[in-house]
C-alpha atoms as a PDB file:
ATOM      1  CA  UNK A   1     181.995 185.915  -5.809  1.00  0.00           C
ATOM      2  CA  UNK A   2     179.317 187.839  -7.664  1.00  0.00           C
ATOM      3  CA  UNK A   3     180.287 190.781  -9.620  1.00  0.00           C
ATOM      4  CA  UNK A   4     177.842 193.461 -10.439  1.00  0.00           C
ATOM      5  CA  UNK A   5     178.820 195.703 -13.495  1.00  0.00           C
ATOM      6  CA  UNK A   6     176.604 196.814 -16.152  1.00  0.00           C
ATOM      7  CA  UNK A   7     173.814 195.156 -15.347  1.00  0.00           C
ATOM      8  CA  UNK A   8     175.504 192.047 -15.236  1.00  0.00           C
ATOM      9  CA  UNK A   9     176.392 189.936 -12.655  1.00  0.00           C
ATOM     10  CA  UNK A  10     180.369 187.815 -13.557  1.00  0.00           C
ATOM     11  CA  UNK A  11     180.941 184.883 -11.625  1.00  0.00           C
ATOM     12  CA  UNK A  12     184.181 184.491 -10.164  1.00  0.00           C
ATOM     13  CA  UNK A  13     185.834 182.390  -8.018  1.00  0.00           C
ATOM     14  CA  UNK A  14     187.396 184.359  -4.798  1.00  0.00           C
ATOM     15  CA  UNK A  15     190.767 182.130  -5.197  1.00  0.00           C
ATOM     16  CA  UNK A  16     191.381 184.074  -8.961  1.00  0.00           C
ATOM     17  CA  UNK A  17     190.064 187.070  -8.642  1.00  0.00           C
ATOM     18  CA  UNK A  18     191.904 190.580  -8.423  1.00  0.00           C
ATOM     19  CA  UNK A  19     189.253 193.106  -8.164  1.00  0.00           C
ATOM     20  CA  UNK A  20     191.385 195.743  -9.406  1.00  0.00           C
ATOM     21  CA  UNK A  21     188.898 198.552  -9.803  1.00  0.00           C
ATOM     22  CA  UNK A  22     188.088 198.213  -6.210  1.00  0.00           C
ATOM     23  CA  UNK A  23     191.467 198.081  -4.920  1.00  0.00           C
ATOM     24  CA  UNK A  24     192.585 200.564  -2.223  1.00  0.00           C
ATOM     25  CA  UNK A  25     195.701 201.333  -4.026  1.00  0.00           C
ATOM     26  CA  UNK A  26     194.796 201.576  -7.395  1.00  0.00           C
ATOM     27  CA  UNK A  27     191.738 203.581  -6.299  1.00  0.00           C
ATOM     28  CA  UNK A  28     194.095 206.188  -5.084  1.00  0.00           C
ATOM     29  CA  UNK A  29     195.718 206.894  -7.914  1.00  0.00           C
ATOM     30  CA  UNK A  30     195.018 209.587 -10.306  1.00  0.00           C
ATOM     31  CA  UNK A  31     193.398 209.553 -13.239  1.00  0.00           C
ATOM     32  CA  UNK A  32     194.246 205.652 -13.353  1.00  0.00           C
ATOM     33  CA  UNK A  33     191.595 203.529 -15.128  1.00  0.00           C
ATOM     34  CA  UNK A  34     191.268 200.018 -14.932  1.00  0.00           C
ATOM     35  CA  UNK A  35     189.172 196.979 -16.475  1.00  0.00           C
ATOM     36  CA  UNK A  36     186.778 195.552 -13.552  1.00  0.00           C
ATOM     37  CA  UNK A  37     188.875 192.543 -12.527  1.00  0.00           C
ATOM     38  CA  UNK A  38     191.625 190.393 -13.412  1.00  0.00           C
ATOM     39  CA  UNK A  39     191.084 186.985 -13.064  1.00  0.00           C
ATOM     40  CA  UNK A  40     194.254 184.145 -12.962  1.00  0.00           C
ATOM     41  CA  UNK A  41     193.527 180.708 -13.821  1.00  0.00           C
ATOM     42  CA  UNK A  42     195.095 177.567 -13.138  1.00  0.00           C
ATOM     43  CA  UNK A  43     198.566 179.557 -13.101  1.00  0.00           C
ATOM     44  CA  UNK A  44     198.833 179.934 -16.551  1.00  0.00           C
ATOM     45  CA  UNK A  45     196.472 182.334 -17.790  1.00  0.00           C
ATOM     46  CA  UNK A  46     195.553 186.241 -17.296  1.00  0.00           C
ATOM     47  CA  UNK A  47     192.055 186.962 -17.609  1.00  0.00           C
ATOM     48  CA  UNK A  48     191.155 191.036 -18.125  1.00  0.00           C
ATOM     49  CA  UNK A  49     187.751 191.384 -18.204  1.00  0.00           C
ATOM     50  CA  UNK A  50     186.247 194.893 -18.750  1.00  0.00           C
ATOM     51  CA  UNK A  51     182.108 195.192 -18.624  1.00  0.00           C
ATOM     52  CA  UNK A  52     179.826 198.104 -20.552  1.00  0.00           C
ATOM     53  CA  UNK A  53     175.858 198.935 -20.796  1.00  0.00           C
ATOM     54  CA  UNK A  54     176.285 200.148 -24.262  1.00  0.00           C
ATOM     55  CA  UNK A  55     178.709 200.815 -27.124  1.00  0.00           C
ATOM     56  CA  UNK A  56     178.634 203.210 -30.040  1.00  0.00           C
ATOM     57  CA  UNK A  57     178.010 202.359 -33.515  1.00  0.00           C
ATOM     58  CA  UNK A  58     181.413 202.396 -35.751  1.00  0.00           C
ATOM     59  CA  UNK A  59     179.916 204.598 -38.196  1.00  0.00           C
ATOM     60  CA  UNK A  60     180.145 207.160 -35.367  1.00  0.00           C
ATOM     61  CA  UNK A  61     183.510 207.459 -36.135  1.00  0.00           C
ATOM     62  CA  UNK A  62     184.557 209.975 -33.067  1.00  0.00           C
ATOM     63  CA  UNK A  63     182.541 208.300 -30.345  1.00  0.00           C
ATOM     64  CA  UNK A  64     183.743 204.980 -31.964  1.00  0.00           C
ATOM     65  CA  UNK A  65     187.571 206.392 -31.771  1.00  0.00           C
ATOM     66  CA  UNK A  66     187.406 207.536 -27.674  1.00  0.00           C
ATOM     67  CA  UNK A  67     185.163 204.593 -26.881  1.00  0.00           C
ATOM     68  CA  UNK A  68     187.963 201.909 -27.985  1.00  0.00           C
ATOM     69  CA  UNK A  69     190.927 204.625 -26.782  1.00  0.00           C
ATOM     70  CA  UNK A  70     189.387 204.464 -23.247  1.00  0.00           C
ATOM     71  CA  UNK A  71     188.755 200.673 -23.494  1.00  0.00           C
ATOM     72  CA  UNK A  72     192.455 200.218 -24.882  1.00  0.00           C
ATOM     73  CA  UNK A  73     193.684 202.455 -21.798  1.00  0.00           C
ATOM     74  CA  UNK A  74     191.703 200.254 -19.229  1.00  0.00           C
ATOM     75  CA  UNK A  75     193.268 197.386 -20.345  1.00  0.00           C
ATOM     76  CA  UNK A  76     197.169 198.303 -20.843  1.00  0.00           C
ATOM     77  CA  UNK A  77     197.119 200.328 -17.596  1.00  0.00           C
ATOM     78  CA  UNK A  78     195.550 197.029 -16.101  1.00  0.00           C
ATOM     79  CA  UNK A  79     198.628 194.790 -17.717  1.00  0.00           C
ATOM     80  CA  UNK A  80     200.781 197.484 -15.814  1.00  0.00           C
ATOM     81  CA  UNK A  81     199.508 197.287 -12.652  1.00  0.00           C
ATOM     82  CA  UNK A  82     199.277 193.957 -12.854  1.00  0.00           C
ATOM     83  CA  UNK A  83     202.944 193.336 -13.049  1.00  0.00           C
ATOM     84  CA  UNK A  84     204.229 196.512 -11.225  1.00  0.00           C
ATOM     85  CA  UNK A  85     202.927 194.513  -8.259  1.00  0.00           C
ATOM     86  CA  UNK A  86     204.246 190.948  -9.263  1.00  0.00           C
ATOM     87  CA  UNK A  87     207.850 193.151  -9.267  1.00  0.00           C
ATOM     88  CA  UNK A  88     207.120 194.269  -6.269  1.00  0.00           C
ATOM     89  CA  UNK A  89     207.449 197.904  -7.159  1.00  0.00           C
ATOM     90  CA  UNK A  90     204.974 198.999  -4.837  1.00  0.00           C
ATOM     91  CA  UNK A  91     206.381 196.886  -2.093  1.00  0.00           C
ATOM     92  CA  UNK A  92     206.769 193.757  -0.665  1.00  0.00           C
ATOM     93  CA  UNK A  93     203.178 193.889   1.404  1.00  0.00           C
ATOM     94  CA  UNK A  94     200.896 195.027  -1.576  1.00  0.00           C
ATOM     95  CA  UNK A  95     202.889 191.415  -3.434  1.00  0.00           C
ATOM     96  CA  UNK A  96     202.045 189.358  -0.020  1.00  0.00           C
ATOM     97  CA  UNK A  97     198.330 190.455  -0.228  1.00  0.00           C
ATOM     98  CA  UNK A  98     198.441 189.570  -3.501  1.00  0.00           C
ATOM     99  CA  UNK A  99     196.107 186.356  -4.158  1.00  0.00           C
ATOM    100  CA  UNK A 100     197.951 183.401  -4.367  1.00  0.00           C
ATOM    101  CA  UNK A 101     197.491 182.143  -7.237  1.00  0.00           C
ATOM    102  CA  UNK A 102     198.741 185.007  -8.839  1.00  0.00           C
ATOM    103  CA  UNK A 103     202.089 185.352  -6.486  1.00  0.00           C
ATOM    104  CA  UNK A 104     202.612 182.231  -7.689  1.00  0.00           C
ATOM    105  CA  UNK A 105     203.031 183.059 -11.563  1.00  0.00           C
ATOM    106  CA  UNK A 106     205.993 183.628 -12.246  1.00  0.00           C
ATOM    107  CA  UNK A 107     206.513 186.254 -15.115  1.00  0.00           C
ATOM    108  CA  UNK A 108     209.367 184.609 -16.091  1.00  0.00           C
ATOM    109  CA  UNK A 109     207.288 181.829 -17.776  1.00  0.00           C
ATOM    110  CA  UNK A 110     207.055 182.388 -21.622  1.00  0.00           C
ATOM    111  CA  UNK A 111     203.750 180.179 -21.229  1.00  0.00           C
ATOM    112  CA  UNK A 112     201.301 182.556 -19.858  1.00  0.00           C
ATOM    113  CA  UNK A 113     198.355 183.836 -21.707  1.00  0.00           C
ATOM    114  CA  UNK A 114     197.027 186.905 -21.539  1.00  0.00           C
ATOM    115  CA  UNK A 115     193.347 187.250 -22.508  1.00  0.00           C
ATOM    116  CA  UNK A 116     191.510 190.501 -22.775  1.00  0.00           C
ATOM    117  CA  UNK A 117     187.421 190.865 -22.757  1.00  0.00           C
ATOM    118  CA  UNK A 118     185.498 193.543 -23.334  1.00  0.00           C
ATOM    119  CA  UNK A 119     181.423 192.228 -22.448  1.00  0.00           C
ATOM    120  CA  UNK A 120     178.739 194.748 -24.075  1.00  0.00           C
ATOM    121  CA  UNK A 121     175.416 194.162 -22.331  1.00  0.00           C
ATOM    122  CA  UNK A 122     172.859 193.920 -25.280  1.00  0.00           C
ATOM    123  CA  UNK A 123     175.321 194.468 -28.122  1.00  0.00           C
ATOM    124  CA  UNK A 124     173.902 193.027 -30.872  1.00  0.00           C
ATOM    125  CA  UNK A 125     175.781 189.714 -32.679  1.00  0.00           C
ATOM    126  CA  UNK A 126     176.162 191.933 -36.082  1.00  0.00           C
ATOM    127  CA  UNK A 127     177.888 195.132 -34.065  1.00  0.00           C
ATOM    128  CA  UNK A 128     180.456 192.408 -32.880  1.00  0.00           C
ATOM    129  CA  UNK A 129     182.772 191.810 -35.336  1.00  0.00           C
ATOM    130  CA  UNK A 130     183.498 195.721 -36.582  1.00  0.00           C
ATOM    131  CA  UNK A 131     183.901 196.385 -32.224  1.00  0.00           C
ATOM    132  CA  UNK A 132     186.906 193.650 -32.109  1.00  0.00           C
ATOM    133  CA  UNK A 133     188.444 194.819 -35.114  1.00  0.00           C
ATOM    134  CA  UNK A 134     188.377 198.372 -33.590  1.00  0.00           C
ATOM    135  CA  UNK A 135     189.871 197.076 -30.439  1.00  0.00           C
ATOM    136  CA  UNK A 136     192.227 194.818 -31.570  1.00  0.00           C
ATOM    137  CA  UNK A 137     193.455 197.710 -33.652  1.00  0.00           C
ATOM    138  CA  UNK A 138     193.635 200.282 -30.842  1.00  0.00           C
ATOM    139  CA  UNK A 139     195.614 197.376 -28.858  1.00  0.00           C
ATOM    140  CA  UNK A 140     197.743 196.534 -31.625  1.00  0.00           C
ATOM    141  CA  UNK A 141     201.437 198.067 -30.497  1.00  0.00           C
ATOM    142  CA  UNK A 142     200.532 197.204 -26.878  1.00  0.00           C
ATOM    143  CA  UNK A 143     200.158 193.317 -28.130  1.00  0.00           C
ATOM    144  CA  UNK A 144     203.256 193.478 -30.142  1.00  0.00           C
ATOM    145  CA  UNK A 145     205.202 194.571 -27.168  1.00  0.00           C
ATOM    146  CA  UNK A 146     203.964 191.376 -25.287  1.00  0.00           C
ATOM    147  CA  UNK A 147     203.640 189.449 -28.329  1.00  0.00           C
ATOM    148  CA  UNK A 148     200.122 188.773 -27.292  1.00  0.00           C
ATOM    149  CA  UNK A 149     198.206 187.314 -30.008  1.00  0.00           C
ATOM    150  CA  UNK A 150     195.371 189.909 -31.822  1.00  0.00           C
ATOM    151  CA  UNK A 151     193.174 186.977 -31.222  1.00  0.00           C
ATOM    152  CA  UNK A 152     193.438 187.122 -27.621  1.00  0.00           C
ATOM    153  CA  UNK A 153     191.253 190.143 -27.273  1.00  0.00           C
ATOM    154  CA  UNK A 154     187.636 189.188 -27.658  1.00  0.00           C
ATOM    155  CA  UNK A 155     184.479 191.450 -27.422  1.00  0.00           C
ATOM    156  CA  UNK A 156     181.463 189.356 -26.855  1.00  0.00           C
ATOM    157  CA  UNK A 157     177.610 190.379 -25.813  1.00  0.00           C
ATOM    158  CA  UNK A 158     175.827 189.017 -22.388  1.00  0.00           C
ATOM    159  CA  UNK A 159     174.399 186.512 -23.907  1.00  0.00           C
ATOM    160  CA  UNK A 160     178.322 185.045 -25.277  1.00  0.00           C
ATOM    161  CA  UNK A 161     179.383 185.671 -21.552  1.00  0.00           C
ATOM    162  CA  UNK A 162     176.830 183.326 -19.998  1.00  0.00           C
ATOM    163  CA  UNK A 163     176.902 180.901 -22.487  1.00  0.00           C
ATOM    164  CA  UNK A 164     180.870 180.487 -21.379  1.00  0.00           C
ATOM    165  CA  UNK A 165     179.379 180.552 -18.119  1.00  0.00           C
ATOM    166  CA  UNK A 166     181.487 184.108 -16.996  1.00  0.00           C
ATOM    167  CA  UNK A 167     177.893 185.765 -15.765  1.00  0.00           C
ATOM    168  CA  UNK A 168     174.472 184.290 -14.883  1.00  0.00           C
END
């Protein structure tokens, strides 16, 4: 499948894909925001991948600060999600129409990854570095509570994302 999100377009395989921003029930919550899709591979790994046109400058301290808070809440409310419906906590048919591939991971596994990307369409190379730091630091009690690795959380440009082959 083909994903179109600021003015990119992610390849994804239908079999891994949870398209959570475009799910019925997530849709209907309020004021719930979520990355663009979660993608599970090979049973062992949780890809959240969240997409943007642009990104403020980290000398713009305030616009910096609300740009990673709103990044930060896409992705934790995501992880939530995520697992409220592995539990089954919003019932036994929103788990069944669950892909299965991700039915299938069990969350008792200590082995699963959790990746989190945040793709900035025409971010320059330089801005890079200063935009994961600011991330990984807005994430950092989340990934303590999950003991998910700071390194896990990437923020790459387009051009990163197709050279690892996630957009054309």
């Amino acid at each position: 499948m083909v994903i179109e999100e600021s003015q990119m377009k992610f390849l994804v395989d239908d079999d891994n894909l949870f398209h959570i921003e475009k799910d019925d029930m997530v849709t209907s919550m309020t004021g719930v925001k979520t990355v663009e899709y979660i993608e599970c591979r090979k049973d062992t790994c949780f890809t959240f991948i969240e997409a943007k046109s642009s990104c403020p400058q980290p000398m713009n301290k305030q616009n910096f600060d609300s740009y990673m808070k709103d990044i930060s809440e896409k992705m934790i409310n995501s992880m939530s999600i995520l697992h409220a419906i592995l539990l089954e906590r919003h019932g036994k048919e929103k788990f069944q129409a669950m892909l299965v591939n991700f039915r299938k991971t069990s969350l008792k596994r200590a082995d699963i990854n959790f990746r989190f990307f945040l793709v900035i369409h025409g971010a320059q190379k330089a801005w890079l570095p200063d935009l994961q730091n600011g991330l990984q630091k807005q994430l950092k009690v989340f990934l303590q509570c999950w003991n998910i690795k700071g390194s896990n959380v990437k923020v790459i440009n387009d051009v990163q994302a197709h050279d690892m082959g996630m957009i054309e």
